[in-house]
C-alpha atoms as a PDB file:
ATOM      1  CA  UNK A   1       4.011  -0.257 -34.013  1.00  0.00           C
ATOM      2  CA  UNK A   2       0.290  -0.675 -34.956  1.00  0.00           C
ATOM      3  CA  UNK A   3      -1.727   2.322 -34.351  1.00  0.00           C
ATOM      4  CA  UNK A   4      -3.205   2.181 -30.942  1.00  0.00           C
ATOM      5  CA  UNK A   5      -6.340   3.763 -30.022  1.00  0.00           C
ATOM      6  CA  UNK A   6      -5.238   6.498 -26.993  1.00  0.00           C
ATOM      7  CA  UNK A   7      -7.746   4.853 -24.508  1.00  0.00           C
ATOM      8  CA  UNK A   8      -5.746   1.344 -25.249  1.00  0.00           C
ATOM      9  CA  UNK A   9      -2.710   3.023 -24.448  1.00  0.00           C
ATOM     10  CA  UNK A  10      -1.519   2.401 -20.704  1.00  0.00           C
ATOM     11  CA  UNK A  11      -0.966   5.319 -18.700  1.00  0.00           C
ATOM     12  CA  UNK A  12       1.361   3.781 -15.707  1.00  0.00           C
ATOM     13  CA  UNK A  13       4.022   0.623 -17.033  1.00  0.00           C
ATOM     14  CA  UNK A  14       6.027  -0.860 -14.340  1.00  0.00           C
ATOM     15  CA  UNK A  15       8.618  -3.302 -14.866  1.00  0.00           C
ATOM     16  CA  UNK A  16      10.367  -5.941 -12.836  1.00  0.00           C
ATOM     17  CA  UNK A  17      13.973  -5.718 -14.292  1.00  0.00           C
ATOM     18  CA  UNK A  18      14.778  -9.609 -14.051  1.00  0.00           C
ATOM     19  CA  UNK A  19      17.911 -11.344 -15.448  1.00  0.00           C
ATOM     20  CA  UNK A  20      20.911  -9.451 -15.342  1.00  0.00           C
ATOM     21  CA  UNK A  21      23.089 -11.904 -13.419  1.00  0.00           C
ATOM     22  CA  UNK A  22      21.390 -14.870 -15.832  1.00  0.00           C
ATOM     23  CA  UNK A  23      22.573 -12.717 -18.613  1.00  0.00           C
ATOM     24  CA  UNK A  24      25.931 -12.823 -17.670  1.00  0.00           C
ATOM     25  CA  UNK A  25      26.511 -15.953 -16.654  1.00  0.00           C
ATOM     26  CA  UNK A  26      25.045 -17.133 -20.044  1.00  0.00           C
ATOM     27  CA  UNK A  27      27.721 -15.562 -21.379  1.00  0.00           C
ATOM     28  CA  UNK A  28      30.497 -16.084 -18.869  1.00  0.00           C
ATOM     29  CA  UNK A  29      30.993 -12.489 -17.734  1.00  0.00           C
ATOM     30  CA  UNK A  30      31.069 -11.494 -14.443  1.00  0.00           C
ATOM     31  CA  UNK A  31      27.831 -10.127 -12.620  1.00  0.00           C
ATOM     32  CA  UNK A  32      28.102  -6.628 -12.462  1.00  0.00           C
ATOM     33  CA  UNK A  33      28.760  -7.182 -16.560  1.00  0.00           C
ATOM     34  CA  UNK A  34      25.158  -7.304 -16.702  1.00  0.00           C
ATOM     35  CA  UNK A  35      23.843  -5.258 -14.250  1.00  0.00           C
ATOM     36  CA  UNK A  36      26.051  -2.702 -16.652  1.00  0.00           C
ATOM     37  CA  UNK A  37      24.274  -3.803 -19.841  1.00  0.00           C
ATOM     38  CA  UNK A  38      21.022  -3.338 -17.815  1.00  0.00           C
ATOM     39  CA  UNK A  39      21.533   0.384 -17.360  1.00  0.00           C
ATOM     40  CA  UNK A  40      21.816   0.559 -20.891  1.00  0.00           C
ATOM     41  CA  UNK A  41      18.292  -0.701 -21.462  1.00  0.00           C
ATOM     42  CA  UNK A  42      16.704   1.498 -19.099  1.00  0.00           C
ATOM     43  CA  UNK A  43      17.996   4.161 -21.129  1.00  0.00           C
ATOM     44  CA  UNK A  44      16.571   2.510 -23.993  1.00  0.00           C
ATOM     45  CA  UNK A  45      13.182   1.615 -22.335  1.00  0.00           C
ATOM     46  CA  UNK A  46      13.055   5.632 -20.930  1.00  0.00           C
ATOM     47  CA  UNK A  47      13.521   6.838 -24.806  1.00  0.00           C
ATOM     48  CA  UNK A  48      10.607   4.802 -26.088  1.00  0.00           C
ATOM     49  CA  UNK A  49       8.438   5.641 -23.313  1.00  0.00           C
ATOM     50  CA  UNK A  50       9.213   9.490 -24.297  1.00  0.00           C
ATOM     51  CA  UNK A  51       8.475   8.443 -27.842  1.00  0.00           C
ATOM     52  CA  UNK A  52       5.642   6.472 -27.432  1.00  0.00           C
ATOM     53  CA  UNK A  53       4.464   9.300 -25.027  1.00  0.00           C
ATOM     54  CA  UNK A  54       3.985   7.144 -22.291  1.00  0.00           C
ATOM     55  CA  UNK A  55       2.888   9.080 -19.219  1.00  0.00           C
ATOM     56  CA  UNK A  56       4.376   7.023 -16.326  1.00  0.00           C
ATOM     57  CA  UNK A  57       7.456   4.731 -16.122  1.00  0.00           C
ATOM     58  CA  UNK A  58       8.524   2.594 -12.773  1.00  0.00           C
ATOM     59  CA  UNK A  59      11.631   0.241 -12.638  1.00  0.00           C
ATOM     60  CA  UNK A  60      12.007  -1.778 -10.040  1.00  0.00           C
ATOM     61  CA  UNK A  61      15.690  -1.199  -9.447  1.00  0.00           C
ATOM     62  CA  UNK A  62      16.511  -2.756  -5.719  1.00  0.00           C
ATOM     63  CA  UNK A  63      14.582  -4.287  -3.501  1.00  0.00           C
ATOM     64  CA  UNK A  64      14.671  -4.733   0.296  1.00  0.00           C
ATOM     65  CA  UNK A  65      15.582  -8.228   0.343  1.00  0.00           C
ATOM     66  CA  UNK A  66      18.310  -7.610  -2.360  1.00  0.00           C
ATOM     67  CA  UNK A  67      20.806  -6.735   0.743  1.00  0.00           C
ATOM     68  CA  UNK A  68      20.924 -10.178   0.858  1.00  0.00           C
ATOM     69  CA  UNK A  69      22.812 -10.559  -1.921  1.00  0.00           C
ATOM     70  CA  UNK A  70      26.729 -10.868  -1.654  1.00  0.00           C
ATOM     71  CA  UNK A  71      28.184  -7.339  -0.166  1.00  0.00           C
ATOM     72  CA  UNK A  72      30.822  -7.411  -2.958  1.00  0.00           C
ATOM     73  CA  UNK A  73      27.626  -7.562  -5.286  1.00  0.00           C
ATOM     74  CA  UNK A  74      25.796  -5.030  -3.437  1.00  0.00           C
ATOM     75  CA  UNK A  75      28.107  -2.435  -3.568  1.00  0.00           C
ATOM     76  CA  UNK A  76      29.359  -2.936  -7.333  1.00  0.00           C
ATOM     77  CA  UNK A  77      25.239  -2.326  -7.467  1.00  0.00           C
ATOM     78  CA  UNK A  78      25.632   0.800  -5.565  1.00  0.00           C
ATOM     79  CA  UNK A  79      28.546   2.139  -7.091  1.00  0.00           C
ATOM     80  CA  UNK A  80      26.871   1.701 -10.586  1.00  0.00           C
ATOM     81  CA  UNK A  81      23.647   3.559  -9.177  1.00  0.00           C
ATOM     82  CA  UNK A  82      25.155   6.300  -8.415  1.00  0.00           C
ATOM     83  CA  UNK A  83      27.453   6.347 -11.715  1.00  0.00           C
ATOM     84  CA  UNK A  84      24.242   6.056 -13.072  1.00  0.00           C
ATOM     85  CA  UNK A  85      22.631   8.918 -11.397  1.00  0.00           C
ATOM     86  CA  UNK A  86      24.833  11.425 -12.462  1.00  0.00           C
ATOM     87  CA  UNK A  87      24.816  10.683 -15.627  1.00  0.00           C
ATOM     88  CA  UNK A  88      21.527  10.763 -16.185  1.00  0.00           C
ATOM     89  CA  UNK A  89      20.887  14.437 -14.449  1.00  0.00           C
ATOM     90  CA  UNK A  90      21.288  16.239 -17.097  1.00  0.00           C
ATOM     91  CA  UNK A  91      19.507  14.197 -19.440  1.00  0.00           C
ATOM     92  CA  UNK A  92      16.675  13.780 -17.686  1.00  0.00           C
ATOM     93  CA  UNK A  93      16.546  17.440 -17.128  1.00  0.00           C
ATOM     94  CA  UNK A  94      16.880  18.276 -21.011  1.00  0.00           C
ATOM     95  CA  UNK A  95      14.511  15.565 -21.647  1.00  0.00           C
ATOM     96  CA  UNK A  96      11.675  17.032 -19.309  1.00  0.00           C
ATOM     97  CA  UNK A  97      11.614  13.555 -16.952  1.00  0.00           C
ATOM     98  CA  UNK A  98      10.384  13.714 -13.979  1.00  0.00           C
ATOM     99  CA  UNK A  99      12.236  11.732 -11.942  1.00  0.00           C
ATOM    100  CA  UNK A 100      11.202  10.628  -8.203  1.00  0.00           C
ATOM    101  CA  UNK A 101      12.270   7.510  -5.754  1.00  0.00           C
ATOM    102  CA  UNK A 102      10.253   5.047  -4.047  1.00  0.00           C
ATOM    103  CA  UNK A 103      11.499   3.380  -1.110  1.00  0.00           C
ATOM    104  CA  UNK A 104      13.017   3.992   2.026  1.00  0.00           C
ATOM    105  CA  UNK A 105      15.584   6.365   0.399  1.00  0.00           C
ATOM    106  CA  UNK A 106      16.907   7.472   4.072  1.00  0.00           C
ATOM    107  CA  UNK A 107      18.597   3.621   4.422  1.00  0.00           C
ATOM    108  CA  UNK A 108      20.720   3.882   1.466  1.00  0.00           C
ATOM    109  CA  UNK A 109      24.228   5.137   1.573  1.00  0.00           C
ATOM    110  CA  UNK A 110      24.295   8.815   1.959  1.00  0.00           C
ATOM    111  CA  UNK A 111      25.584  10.029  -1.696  1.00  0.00           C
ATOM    112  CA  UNK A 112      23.326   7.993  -3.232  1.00  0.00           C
ATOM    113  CA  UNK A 113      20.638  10.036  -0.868  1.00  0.00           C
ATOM    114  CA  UNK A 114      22.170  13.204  -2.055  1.00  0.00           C
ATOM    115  CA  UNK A 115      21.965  12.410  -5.977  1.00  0.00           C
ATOM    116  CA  UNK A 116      18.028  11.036  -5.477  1.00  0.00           C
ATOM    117  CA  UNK A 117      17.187  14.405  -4.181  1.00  0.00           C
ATOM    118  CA  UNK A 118      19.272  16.391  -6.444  1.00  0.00           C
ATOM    119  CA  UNK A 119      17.463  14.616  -9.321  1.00  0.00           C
ATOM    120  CA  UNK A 120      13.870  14.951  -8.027  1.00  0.00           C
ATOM    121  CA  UNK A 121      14.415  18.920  -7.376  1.00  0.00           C
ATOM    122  CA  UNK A 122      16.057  19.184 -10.596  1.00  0.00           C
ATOM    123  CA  UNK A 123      13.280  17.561 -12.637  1.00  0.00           C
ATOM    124  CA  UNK A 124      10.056  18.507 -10.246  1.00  0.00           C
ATOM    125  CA  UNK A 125       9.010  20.770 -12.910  1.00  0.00           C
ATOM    126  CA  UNK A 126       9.048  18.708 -15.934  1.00  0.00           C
ATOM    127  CA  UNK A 127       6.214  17.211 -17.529  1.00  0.00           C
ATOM    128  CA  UNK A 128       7.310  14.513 -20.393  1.00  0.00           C
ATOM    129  CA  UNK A 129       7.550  11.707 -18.119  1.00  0.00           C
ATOM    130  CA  UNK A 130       7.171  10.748 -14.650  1.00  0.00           C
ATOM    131  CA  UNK A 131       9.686   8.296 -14.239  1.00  0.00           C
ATOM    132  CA  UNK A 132       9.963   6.476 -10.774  1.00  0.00           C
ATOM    133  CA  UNK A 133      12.307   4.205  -9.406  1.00  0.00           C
ATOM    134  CA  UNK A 134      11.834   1.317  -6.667  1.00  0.00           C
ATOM    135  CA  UNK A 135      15.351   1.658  -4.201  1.00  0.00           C
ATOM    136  CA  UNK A 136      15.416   0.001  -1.402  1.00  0.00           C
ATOM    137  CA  UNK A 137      11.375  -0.952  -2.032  1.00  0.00           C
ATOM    138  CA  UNK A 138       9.366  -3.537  -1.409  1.00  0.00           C
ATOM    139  CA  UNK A 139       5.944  -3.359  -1.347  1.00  0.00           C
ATOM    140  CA  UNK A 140       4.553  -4.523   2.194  1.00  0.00           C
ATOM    141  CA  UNK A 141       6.914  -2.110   3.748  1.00  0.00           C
ATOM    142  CA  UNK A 142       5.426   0.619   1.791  1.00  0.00           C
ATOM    143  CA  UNK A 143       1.806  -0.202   2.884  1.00  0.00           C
ATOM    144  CA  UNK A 144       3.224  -0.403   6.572  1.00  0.00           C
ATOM    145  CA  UNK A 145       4.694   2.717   6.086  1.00  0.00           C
ATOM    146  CA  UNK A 146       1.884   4.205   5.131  1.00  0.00           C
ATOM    147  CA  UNK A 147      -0.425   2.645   8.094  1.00  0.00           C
ATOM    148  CA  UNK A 148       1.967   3.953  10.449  1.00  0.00           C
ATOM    149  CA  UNK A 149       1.193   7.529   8.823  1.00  0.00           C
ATOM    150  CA  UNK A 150      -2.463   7.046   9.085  1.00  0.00           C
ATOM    151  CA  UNK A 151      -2.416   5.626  12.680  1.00  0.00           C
ATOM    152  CA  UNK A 152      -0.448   8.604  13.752  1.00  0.00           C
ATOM    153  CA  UNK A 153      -2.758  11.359  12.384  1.00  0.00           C
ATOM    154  CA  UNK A 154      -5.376   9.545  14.265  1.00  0.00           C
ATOM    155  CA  UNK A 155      -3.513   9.114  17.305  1.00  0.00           C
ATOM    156  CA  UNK A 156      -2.534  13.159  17.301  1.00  0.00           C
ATOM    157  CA  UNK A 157      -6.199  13.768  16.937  1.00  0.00           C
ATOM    158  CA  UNK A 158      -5.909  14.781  13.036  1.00  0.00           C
ATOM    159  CA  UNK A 159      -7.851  12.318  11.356  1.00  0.00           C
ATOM    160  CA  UNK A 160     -10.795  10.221  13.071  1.00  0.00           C
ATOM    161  CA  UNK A 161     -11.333   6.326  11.919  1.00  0.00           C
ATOM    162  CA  UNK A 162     -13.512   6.522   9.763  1.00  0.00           C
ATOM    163  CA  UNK A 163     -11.100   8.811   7.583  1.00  0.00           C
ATOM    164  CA  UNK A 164      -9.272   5.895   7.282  1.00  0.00           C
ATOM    165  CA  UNK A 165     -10.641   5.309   3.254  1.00  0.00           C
ATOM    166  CA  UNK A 166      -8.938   3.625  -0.068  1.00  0.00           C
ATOM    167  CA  UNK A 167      -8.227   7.308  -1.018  1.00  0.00           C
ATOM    168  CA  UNK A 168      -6.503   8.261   2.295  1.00  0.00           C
ATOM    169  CA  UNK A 169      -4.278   4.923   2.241  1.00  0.00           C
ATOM    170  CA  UNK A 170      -3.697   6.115  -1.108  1.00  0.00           C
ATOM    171  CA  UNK A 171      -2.312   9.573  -0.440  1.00  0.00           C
ATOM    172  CA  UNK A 172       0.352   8.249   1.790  1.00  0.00           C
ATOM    173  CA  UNK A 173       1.519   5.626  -0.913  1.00  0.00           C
ATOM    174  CA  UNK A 174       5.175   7.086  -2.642  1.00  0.00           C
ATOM    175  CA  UNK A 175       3.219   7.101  -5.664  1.00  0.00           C
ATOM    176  CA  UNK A 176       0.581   9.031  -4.260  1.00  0.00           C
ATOM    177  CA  UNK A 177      -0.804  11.941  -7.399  1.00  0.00           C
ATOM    178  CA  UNK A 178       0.092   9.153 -10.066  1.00  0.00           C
ATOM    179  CA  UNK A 179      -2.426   6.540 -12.436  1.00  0.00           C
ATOM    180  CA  UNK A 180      -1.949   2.890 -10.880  1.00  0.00           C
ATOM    181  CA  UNK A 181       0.255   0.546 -13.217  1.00  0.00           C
ATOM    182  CA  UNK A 182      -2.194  -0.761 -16.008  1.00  0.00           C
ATOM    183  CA  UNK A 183       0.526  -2.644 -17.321  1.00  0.00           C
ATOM    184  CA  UNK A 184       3.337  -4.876 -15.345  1.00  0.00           C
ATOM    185  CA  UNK A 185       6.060  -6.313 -17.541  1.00  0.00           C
ATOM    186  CA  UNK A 186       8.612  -8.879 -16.163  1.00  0.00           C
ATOM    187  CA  UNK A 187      11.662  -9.995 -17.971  1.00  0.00           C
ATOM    188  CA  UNK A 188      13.469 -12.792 -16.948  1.00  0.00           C
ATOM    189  CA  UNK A 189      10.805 -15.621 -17.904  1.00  0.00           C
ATOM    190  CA  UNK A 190       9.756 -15.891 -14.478  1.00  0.00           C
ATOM    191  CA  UNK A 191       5.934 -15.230 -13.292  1.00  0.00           C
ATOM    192  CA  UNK A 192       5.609 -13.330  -9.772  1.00  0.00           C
ATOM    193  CA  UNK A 193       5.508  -9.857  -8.975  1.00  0.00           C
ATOM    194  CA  UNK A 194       7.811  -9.944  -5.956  1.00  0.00           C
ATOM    195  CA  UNK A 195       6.654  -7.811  -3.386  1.00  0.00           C
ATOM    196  CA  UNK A 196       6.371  -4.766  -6.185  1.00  0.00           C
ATOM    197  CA  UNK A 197       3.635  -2.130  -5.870  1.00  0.00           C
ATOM    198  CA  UNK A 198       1.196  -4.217  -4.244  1.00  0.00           C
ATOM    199  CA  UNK A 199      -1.469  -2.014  -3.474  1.00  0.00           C
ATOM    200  CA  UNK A 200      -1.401  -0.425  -6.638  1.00  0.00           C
ATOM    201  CA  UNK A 201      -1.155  -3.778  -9.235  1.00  0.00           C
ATOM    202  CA  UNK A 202      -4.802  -4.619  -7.661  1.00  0.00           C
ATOM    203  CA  UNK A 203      -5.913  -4.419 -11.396  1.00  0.00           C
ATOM    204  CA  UNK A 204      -2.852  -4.193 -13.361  1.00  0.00           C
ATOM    205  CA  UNK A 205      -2.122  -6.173 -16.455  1.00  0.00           C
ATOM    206  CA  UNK A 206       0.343  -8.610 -16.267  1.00  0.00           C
ATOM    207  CA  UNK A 207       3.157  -9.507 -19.424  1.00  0.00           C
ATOM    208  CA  UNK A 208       5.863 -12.050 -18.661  1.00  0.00           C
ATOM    209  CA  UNK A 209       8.927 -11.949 -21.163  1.00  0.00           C
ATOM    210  CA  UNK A 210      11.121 -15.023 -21.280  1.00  0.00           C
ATOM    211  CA  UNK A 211      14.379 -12.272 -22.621  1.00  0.00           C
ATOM    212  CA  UNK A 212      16.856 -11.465 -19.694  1.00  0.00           C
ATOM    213  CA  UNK A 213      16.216  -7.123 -19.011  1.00  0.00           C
ATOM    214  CA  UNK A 214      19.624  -6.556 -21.112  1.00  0.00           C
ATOM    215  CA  UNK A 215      17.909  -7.592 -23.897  1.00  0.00           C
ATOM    216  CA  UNK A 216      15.174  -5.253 -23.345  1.00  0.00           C
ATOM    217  CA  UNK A 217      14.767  -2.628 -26.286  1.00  0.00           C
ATOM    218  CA  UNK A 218      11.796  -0.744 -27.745  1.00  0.00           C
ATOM    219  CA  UNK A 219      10.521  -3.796 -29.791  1.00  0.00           C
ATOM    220  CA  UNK A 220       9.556  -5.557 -26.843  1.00  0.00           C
ATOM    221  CA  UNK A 221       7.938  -2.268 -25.380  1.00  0.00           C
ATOM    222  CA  UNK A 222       5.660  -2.931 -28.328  1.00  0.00           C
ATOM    223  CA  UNK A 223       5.048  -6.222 -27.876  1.00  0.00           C
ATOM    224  CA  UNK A 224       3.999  -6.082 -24.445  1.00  0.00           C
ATOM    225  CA  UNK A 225       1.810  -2.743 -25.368  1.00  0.00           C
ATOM    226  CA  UNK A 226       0.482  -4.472 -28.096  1.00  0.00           C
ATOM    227  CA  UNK A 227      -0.526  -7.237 -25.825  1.00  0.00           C
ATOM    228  CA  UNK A 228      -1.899  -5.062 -23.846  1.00  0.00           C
ATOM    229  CA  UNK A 229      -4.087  -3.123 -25.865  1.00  0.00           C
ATOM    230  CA  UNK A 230      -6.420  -6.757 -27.056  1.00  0.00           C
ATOM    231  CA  UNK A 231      -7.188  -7.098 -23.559  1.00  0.00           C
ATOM    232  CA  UNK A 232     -10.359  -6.792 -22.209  1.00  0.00           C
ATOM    233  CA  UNK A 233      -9.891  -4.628 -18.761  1.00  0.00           C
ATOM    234  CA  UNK A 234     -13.071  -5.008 -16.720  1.00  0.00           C
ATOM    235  CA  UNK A 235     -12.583  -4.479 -13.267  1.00  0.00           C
ATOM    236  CA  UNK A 236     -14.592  -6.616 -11.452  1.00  0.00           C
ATOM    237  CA  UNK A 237     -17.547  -6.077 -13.486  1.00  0.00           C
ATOM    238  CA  UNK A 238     -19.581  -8.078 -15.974  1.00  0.00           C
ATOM    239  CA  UNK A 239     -19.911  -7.617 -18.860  1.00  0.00           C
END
C-alpha cells in the first residue's frame, strides 16, 4: 500500500459484514456455507488491521432484527459463533487483541455469554488491537440503553440535568474509552448503515464495496484506506 501519512490513517474502522447468504447462493451452496467463508475473512481483515497497525476494529456481526431470520438459520449462526469464539481465544490472546462485545450480550444463549466474557477477561490487558464486536446490537437500542442509565442517576439523585452532556451520553455508550469510527466500510454493494453505531458515525467516513464480505481480504482494506486518506474531513467547519 502507498505510504500513508499517520494523521491520514483512521484510528476506529467499522464494518457492516454484508453478503454472506448472496455469496452462497451465487454459488449454489447452502447459507451457513457463507456465513463459514465469512469467518474466514474476519480473520483475514483482524491480521491486516494488526499489520497495518490499526488501532480499533468493529464488525458488525448480528443485529437485533437478525432474530428474524429463519430459526434453523439463526442457530447454524449461533453455533458457528461460538465455534468461532473458541477458536479464536487463544489467538487473540497471543496476538495482544483486545477483544470486547457490544450489545445486549445478557439475551444471547448462555454459552455464548460465557465465551464473550471469557474472551474480554482474557484479552483486557492487551494493547495491539481493540477489536469489538456488534451481537445482538443495534444502534437505537444502545442509545436507549444508555438514556435509561442517565435518567436513573438523575432519578437516584447522582447526577442533576444539566449533567446530562455529549460526554456523559458518551460514557454510557459500549464503546465508551474508544476513538469514534472515522471510517465505515460496507460490503455487499448496498448503501445504508443499518441501525450500526449511530451516535458514534455522526462524522464517520463512509466506503461502499460492491464484493460480498467473503471476498473481503487485505487488498480491499487498502482500497477503502486509501480512499480514505484523499478525503477532506472537516467537521462542520469551513474551510
Amino acid at each position: 500500500m502507498s505510504v500513508i501519512p499517520p494523521e491520514k490513517m483512521p484510528r476506529h474502522i467499522a464494518i457492516v459484514m454484508d453478503g454472506n447468504r448472496r455469496w452462497a447462493k451465487s454459488r449454489f451452496l447452502p447459507k451457513i456455507e457463507g456465513h463459514r467463508r465469512g469467518v474466514k475473512a474476519v480473520r483475514r481483515t483482524v491480521e491486516a488491521c494488526l499489520a497495518l497497525k490499526v488501532p480499533t476494529l468493529t464488525l458488525y456481526t448480528f443485529s437485533s432484527e437478525n432474530w428474524n431470520r429463519p430459526q434453523e438459520e439463526v442457530s447454524s449462526l449461533m453455533n458457528l459463533l461460538a465455534i468461532h469464539l473458541r477458536k479464536e481465544m487463544d489467538e487473540l490472546v497471543k496476538e495482544g487483541v483486545r477483544f470486547r462485545a457490544l450489545g445486549r450480550i445478557g439475551a444471547l444463549p448462555e454459552n455464548i455469554q460465557h465465551l464473550v466474557r471469557s474472551l474480554e477477561e482474557n484479552t483486557r490487558n492487551n494493547t495491539a488491537l481493540d477489536f469489538n464486536i456488534a451481537l445482538n446490537y443495534g444502534g437505537r437500542q444502545e442509545l436507549v440503553d444508555a438514556a435509561r442509565s442517565l435518567a436513573g442517576d438523575v432519578a437516584a439523585g447522582r447526577l442533576d440535568l444539566e449533567g446530562i452532556t455529549e460526554e456523559s451520553l458518551a460514557s454510557r455508550l459500549t464503546t465508551s474509552g474508544q476513538a469514534d469510527p472515522d471510517l465505515l466500510i460496507r460490503t455487499g454493494g448496498e448503501q445504508r448503515i443499518s441501525n450500526f453505531l449511530l451516535w458514534q458515525m455522526a462524522y464517520t467516513e463512509m466506503v461502499f464495496l460492491p464484493i460480498f464480505w467473503p471476498e473481503f481480504d487485505a487488498t480491499h482494506l487498502e482500497q477503502a484506506i486509501l480512499e480514505y486518506a484523499g478525503r477532506d474531513r472537516r467537521f462542520g467547519a469551513a474551510r
